[in-house]
C-alpha atoms as a PDB file:
ATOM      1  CA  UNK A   1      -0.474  28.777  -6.868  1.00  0.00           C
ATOM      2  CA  UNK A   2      -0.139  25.611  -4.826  1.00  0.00           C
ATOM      3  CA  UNK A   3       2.855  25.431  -2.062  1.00  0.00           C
ATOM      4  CA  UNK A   4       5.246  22.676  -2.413  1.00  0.00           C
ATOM      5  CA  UNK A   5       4.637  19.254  -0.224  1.00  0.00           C
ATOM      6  CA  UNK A   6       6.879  18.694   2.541  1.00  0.00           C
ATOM      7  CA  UNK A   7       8.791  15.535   3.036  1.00  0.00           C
ATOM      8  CA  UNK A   8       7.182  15.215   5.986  1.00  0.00           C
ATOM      9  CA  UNK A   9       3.397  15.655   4.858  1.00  0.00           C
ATOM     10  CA  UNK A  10       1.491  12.428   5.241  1.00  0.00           C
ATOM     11  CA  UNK A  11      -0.541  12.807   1.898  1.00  0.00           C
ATOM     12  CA  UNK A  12       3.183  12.240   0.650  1.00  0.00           C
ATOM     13  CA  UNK A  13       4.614   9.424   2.478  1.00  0.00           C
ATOM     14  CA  UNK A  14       1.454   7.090   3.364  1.00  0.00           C
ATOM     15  CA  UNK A  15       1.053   6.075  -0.397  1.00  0.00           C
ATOM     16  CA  UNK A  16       5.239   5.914  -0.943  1.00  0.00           C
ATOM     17  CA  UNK A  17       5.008   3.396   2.461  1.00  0.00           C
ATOM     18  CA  UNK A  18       1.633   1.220   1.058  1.00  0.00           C
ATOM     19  CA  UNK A  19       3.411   0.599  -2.136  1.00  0.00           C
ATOM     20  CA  UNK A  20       7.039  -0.374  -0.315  1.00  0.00           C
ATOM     21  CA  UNK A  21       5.217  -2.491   2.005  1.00  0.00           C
ATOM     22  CA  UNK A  22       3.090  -3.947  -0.762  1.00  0.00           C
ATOM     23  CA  UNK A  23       6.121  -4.637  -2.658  1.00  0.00           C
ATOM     24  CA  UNK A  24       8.078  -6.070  -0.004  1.00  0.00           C
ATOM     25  CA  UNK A  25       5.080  -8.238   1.156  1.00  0.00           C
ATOM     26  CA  UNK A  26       5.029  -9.958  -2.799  1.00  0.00           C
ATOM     27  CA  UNK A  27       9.130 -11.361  -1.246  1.00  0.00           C
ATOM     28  CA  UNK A  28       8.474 -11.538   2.818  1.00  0.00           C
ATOM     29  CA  UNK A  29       5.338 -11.689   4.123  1.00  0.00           C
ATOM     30  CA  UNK A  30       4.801 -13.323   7.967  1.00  0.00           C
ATOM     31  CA  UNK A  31       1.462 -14.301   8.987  1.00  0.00           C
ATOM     32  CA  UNK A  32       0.052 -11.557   6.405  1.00  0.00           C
ATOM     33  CA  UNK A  33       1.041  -8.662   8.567  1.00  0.00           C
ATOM     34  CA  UNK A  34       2.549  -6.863   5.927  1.00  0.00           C
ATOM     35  CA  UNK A  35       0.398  -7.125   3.540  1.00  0.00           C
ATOM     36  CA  UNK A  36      -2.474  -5.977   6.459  1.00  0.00           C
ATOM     37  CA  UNK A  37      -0.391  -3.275   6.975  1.00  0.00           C
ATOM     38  CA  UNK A  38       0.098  -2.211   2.802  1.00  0.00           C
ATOM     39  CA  UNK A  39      -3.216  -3.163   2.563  1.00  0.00           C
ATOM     40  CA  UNK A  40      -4.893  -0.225   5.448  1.00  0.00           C
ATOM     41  CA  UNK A  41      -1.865   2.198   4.710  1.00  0.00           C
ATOM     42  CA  UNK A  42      -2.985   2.449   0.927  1.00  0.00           C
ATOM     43  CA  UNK A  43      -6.420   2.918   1.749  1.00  0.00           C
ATOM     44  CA  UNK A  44      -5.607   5.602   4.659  1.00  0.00           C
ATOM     45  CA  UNK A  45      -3.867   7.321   1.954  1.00  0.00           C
ATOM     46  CA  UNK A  46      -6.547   7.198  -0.647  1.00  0.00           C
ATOM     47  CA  UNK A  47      -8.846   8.432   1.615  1.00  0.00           C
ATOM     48  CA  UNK A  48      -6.496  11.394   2.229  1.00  0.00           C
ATOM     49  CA  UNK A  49      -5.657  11.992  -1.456  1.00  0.00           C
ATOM     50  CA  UNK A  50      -9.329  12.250  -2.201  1.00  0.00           C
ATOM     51  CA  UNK A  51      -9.915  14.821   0.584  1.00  0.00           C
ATOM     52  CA  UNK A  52      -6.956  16.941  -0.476  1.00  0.00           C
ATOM     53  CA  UNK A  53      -8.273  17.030  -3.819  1.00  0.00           C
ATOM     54  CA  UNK A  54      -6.710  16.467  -7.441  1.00  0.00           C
ATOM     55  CA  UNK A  55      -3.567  14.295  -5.946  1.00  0.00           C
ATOM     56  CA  UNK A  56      -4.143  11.756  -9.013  1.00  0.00           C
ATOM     57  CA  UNK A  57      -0.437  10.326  -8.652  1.00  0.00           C
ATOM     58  CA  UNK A  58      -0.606  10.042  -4.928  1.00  0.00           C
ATOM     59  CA  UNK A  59      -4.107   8.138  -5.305  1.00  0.00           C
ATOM     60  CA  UNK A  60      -2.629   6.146  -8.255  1.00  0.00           C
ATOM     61  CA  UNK A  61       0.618   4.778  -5.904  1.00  0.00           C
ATOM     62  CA  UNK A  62      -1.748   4.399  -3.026  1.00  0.00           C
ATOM     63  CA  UNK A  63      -3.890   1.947  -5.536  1.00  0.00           C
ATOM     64  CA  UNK A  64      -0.738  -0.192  -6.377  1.00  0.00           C
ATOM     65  CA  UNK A  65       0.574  -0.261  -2.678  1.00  0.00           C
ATOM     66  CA  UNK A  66      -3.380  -1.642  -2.357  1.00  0.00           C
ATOM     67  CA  UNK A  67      -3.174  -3.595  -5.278  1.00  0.00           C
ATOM     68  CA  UNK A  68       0.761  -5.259  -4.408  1.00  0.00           C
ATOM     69  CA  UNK A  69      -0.562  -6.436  -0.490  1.00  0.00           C
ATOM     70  CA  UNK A  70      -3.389  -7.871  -1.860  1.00  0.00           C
ATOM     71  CA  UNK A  71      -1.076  -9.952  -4.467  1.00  0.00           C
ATOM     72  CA  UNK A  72       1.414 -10.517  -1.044  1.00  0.00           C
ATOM     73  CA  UNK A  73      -1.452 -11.669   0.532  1.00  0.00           C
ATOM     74  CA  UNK A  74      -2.807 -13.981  -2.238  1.00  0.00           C
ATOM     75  CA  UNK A  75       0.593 -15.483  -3.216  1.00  0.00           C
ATOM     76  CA  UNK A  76       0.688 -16.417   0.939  1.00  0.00           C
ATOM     77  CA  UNK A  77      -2.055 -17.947   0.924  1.00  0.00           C
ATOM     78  CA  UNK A  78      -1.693 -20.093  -2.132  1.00  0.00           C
ATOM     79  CA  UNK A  79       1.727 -20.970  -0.626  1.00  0.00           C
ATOM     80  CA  UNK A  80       0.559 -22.165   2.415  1.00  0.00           C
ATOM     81  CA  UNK A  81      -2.698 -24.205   1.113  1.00  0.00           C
ATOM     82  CA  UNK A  82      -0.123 -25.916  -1.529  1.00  0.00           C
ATOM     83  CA  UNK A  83       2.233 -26.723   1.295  1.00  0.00           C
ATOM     84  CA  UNK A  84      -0.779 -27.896   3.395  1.00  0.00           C
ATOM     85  CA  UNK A  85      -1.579 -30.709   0.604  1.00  0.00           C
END
């Protein structure tokens, strides 16, 4: 039987804080630090997730805090080369 996850377990809150950081960096994004930030945090926690073993949903959120900085990031830089014209 597996024990329960503690709030405070970082397999638990790394992917929660790539994909609220992703998120926010789609809406606020300064010099793409937040989206850096979703960006290594998602991947941190993949890495984790995959160690741990079958943490599918904690993977899957880490993949859309990945997957939300990189569309931050994108949306940023589109911005700013549009601006530049």
């Amino acid at each position: 039987m597996t024990e329960p996850s503690s709030a405070l377990d970082p397999k638990v809150w790394l992917p929660i804080a790539a994909l609220v950081l992703g998120a926010v960096s789609i809406f606020f994004n300064p010099y793409l630090l937040v989206s850096a930030i979703a960006i290594v945090l998602g991947i941190i926690a993949m890495v984790g997730a995959r160690r741990a073993g079958n943490q599918r949903t904690y993977r899957l959120i880490a993949i859309l805090g990945i997957v939300a900085g990189a569309i931050g990031a994108v949306s940023v830089i589109v911005s700013n080369t549009i601006s530049a014209l």
